[in-house]
Protein backbone atom coordinates (compact mmCIF):
# COMPACT_ATOMS: atom_id res chain seq x y z
CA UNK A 1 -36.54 57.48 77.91
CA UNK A 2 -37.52 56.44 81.49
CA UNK A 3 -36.16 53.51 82.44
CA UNK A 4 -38.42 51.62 85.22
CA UNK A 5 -37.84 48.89 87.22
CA UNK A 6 -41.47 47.31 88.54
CA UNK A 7 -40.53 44.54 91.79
CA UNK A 8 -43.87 42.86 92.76
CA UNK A 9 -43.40 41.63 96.11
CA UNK A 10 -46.35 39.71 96.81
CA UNK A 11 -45.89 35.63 97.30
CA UNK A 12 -49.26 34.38 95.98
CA UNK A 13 -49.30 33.92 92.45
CA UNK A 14 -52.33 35.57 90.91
CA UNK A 15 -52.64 38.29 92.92
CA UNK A 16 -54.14 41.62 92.77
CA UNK A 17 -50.92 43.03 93.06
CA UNK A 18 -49.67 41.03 89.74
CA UNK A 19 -52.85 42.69 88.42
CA UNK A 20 -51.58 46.03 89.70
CA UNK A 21 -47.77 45.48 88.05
CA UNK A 22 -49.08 45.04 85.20
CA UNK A 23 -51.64 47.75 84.58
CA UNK A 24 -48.42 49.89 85.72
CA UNK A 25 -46.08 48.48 83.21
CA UNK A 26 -48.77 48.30 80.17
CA UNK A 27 -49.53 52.38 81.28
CA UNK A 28 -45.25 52.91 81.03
CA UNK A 29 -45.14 51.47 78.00
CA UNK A 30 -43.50 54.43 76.28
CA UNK A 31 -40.56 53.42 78.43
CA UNK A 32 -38.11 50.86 79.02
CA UNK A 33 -39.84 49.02 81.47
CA UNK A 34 -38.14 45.74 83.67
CA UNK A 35 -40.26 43.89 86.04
CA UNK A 36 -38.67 40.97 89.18
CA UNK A 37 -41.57 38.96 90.72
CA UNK A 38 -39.69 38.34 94.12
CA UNK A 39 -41.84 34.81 94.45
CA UNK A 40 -39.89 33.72 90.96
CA UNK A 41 -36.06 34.53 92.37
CA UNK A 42 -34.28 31.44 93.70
CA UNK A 43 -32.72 33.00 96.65
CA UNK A 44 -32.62 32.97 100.69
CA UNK A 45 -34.63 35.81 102.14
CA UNK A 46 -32.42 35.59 105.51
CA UNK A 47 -29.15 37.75 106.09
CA UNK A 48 -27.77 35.02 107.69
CA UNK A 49 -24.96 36.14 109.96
CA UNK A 50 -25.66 39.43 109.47
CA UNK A 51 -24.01 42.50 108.05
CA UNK A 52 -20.59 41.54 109.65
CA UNK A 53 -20.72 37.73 107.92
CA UNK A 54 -22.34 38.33 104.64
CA UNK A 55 -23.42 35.17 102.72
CA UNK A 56 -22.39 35.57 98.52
CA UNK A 57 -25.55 36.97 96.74
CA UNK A 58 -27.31 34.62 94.75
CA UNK A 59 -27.08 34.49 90.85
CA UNK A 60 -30.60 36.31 91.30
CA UNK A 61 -29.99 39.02 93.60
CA UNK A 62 -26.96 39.47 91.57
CA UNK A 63 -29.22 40.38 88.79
CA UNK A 64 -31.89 42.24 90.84
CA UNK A 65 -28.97 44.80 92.15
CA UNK A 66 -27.74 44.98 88.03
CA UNK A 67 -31.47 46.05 87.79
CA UNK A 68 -31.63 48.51 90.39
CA UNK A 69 -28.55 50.18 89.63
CA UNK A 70 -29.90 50.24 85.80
CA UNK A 71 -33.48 51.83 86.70
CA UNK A 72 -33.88 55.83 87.17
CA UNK A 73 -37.51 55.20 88.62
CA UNK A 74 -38.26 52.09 91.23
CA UNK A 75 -41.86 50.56 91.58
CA UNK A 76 -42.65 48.16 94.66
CA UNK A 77 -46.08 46.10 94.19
CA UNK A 78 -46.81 44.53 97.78
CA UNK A 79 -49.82 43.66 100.02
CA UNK A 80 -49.32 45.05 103.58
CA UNK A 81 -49.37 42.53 106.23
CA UNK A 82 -49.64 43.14 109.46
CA UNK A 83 -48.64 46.44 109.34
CA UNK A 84 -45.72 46.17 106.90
CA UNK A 85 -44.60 44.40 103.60
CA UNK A 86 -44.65 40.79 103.33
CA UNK A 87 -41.48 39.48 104.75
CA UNK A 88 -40.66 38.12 100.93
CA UNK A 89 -39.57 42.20 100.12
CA UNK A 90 -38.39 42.58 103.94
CA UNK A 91 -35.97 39.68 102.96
CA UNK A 92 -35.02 40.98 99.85
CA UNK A 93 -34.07 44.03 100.90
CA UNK A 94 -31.94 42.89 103.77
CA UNK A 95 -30.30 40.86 101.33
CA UNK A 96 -30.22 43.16 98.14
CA UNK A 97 -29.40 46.74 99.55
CA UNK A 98 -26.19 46.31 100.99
CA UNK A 99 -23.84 47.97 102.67
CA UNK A 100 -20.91 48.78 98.74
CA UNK A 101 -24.51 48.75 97.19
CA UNK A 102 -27.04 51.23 98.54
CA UNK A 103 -24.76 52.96 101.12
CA UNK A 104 -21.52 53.40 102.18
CA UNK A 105 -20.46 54.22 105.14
CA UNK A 106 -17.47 56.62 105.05
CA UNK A 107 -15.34 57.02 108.53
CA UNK A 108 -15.85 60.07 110.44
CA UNK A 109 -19.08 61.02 109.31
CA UNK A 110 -22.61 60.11 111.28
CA UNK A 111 -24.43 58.99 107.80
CA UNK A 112 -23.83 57.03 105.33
CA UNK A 113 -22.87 57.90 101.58
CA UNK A 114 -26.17 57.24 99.37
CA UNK A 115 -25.30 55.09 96.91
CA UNK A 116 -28.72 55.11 95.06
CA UNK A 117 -29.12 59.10 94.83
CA UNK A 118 -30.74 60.44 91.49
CA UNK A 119 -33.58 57.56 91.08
CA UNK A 120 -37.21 58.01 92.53
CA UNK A 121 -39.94 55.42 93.42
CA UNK A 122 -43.52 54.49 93.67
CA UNK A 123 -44.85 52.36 95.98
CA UNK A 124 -48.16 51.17 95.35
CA UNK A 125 -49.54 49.38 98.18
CA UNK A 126 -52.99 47.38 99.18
CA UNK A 127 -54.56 46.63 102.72
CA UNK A 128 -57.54 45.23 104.30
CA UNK A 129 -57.79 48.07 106.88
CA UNK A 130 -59.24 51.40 106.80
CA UNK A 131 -57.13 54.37 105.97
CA UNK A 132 -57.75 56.28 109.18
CA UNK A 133 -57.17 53.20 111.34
CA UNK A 134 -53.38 52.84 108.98
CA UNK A 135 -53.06 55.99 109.68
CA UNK A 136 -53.99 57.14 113.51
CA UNK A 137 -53.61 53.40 115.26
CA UNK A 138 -50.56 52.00 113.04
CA UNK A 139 -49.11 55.38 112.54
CA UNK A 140 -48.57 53.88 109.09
CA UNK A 141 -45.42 52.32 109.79
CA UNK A 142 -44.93 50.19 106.93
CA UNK A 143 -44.70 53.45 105.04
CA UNK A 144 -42.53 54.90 106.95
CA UNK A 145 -40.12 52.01 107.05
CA UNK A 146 -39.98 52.23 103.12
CA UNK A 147 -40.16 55.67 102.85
CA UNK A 148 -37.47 56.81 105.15
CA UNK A 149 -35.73 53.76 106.84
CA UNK A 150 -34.81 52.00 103.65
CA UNK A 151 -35.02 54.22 100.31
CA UNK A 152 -34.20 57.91 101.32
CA UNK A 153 -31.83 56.19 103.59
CA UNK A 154 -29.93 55.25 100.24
CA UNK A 155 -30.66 57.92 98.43
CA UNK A 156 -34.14 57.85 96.44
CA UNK A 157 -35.33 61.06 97.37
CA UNK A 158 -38.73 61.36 95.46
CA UNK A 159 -41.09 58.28 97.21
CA UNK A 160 -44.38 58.45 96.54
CA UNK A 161 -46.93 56.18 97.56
CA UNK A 162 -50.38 54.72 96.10
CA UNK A 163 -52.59 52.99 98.77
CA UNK A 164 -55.52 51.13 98.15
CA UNK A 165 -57.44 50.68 101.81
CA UNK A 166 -60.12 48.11 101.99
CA UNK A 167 -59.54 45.30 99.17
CA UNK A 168 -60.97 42.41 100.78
CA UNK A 169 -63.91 44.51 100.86
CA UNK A 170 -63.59 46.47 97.80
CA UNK A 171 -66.10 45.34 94.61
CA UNK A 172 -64.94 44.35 91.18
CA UNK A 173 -65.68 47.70 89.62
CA UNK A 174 -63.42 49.50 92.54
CA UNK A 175 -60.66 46.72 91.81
CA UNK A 176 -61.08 48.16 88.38
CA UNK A 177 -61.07 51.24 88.86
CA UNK A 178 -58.26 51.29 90.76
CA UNK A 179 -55.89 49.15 87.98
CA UNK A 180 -57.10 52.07 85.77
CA UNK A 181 -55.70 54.67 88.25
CA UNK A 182 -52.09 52.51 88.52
CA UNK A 183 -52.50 52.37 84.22
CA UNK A 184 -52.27 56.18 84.51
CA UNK A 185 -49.47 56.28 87.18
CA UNK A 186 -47.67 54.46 84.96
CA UNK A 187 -48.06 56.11 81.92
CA UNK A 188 -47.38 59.47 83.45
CA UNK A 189 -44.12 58.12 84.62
CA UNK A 190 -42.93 57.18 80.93
């Protein structure tokens, strides 16, 4: 059995990416499913001090890595915001993929050990922008900063990615037919 961990990222409660989480986790329901809505955790979002100073990890992020290390398959669920995820999962991730945690660095080598090899991830992102304007003006860097900056830089090899252009503009039966579409992701990944 699958074991999937769902973090929804987005701030607002009653989002559309709520919605999205769960159509995922109802469609992976043949597996052992965990979900974190980032807005609930009681934790700071900034490294303060750095790498060099680290701050102990709260009770919640303390949990969240348990989580991580637990899952074989990782879903993010986030809005992108000017370009990139909302600074909630920025801040998480500064905070939650450490250096003992998602990499290691081992002396004499120019990368790090990958601490989180073997587990793969979706990442199922909305926007208000066109795709070809993400794409050829942005360069899609938000992607790209998920994608190969933070989670093959640890290790998860297998990222895919589910983007949904044009919400603020999309209808109610395209909003629909897209949780549908994330229902079947999810149940193909059970």
């Amino acid at each position: 059995m699958n074991k999937i961990l769902i973090i929804q990222s987005n701030p607002a409660e009653g989002s559309y990416s709520e919605a999205l989480a769960a159509a995922y986790a109802e469609g992976a329901a043949g597996a052992e499913v965990r979900t974190i809505h980032l807005s609930q955790l009681d934790f700071n979002p900034v490294l303060t001090g750095g790498y060099s100073n680290k701050e102990p990890l709260e009770q919640d992020l303390q949990d969240a890595q348990a989580h991580i290390k637990w899952a074989d398959h990782l879903v993010f669920v986030y809005p992108t915001w000017w370009g990139g995820p909302p600074a909630l999962l920025k801040g998480f991730i500064d905070r939650v993929f450490l250096p003992g945690f998602a990499y290691k660095y081992v002396k004499g080598k120019a990368l790090p050990e990958q601490l989180l090899k073997g587990k793969t991830a979706r990442i199922i992102v909305t926007m208000d922008a066109p795709g070809w304007y993400y794409r050829f003006f942005q360069g899609m860097a938000g992607h790209k900063m998920m994608k190969i900056n933070i989670l093959q830089f640890c290790g998860v090899k297998s990222v895919r990615f589910t983007t949904l252009y044009e919400v603020r503009k999309s209808s109610l039966a395209k909003r629909q037919g897209w949780l549908s579409k994330v229902k079947q992701l999810g149940e193909r990944s059970a």
